[in-house]
C-alpha atoms as a PDB file:
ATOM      1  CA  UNK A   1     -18.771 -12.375   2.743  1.00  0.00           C
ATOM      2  CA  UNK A   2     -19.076  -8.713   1.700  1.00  0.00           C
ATOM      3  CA  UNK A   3     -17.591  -5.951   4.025  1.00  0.00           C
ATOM      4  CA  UNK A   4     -18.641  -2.334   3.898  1.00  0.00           C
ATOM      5  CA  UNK A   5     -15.346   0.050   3.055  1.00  0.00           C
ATOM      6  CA  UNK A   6     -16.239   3.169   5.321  1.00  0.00           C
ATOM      7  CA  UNK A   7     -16.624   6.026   3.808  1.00  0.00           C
ATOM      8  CA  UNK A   8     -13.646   8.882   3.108  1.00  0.00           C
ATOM      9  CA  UNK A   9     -14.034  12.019   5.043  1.00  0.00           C
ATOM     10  CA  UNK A  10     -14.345  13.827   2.118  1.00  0.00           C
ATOM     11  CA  UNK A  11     -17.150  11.762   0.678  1.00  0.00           C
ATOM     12  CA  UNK A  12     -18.772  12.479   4.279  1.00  0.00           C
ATOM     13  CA  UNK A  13     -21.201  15.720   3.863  1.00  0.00           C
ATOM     14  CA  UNK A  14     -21.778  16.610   7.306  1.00  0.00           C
ATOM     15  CA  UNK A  15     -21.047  19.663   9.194  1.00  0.00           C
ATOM     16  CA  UNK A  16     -18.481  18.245  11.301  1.00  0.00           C
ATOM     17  CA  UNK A  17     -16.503  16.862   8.456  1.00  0.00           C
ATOM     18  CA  UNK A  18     -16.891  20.862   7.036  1.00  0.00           C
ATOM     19  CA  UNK A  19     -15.804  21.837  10.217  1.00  0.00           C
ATOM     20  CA  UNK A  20     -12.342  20.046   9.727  1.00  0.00           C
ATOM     21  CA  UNK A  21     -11.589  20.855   6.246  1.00  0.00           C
ATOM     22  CA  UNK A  22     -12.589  24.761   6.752  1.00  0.00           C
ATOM     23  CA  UNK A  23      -9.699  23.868   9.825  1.00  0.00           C
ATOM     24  CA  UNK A  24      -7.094  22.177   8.083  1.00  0.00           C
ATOM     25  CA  UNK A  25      -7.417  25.031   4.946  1.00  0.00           C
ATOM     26  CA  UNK A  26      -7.014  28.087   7.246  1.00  0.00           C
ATOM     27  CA  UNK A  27      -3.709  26.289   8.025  1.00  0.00           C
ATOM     28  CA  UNK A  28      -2.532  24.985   5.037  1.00  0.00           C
ATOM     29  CA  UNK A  29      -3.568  28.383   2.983  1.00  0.00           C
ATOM     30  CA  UNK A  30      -2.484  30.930   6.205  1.00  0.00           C
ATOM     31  CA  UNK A  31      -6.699  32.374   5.385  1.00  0.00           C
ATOM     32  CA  UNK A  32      -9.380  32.830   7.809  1.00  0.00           C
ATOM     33  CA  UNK A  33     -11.982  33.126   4.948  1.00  0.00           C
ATOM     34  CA  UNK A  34     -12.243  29.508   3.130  1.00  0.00           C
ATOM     35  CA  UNK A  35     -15.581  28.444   1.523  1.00  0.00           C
ATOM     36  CA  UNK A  36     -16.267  24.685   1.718  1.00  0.00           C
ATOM     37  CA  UNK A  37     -19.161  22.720   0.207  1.00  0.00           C
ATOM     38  CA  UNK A  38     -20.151  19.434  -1.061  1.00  0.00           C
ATOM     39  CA  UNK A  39     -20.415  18.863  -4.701  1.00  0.00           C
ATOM     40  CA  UNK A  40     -20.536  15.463  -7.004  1.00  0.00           C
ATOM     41  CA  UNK A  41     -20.044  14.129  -3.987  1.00  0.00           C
ATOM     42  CA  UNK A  42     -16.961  15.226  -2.371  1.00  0.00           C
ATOM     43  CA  UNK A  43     -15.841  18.413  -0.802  1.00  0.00           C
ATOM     44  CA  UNK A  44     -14.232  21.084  -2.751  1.00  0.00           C
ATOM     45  CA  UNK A  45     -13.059  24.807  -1.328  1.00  0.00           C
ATOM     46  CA  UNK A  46     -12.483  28.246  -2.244  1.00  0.00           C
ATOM     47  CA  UNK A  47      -9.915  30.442  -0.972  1.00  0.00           C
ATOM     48  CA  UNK A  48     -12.003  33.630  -0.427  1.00  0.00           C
ATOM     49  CA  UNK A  49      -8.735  36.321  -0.485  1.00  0.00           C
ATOM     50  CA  UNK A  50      -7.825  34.749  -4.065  1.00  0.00           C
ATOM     51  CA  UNK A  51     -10.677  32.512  -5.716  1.00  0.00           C
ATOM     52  CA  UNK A  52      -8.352  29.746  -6.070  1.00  0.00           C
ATOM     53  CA  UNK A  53     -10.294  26.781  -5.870  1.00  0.00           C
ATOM     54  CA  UNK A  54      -9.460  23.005  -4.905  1.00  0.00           C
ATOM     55  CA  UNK A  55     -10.628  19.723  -4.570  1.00  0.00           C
ATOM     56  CA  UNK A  56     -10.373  17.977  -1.054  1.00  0.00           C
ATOM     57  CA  UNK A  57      -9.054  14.871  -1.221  1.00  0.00           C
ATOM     58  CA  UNK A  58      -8.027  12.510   1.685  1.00  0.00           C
ATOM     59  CA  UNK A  59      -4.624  12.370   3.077  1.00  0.00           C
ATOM     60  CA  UNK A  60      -1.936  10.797   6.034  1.00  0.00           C
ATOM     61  CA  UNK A  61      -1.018  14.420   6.368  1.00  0.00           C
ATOM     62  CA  UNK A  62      -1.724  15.247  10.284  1.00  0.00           C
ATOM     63  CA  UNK A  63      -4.549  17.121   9.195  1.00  0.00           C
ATOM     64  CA  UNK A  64      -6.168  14.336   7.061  1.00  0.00           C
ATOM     65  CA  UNK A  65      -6.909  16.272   4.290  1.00  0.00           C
ATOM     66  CA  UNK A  66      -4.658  17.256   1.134  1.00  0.00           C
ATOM     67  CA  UNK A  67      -6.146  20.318  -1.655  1.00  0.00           C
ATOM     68  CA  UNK A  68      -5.468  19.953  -5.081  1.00  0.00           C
ATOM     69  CA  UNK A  69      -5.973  23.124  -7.076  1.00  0.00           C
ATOM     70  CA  UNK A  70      -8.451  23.085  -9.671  1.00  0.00           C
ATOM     71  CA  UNK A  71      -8.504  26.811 -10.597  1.00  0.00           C
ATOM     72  CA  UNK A  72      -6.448  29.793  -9.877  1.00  0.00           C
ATOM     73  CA  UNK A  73      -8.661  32.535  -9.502  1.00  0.00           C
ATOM     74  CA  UNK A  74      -9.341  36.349  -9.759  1.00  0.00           C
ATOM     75  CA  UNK A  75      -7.981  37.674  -6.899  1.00  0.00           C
ATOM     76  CA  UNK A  76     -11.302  38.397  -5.812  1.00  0.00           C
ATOM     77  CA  UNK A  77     -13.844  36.620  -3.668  1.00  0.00           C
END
């Protein structure tokens, strides 16, 4: 008997699911302006103040979500 795993959050591309990593960024980063969007299916962000970008990935953190960074930016966004 097969069972269907549920999906992560951040393999989830809904708006709601955008809502709460834009959320949990602004917290973790101390930034109002954080891009998120849905790529290769899974959510990645930018930090707009810096143009740091990281990956999303699931977590038991309170906020559910944990950012791994992928580049360090420009300073710029």
């Amino acid at each position: 008997m097969a069972t269907d795993m549920p999906k992560l959050l951040t393999e989830t591309n809904t708006l709601a699911v955008q809502r709460k990593i834009r959320s949990a960024a602004r917290a973790k980063f101390h930034r109002r302006y954080i891009d998120a969007f849905f790529e290769h299916g899974q959510w990645w962000i930018t930090v707009c103040a810096t143009g740091a970008q990281y990956s999303v990935c699931d977590s038991s953190d309170p906020c559910g979500f944990d950012f791994e960074q992928i580049t360090e930016g420009d300073e710029q966004c």
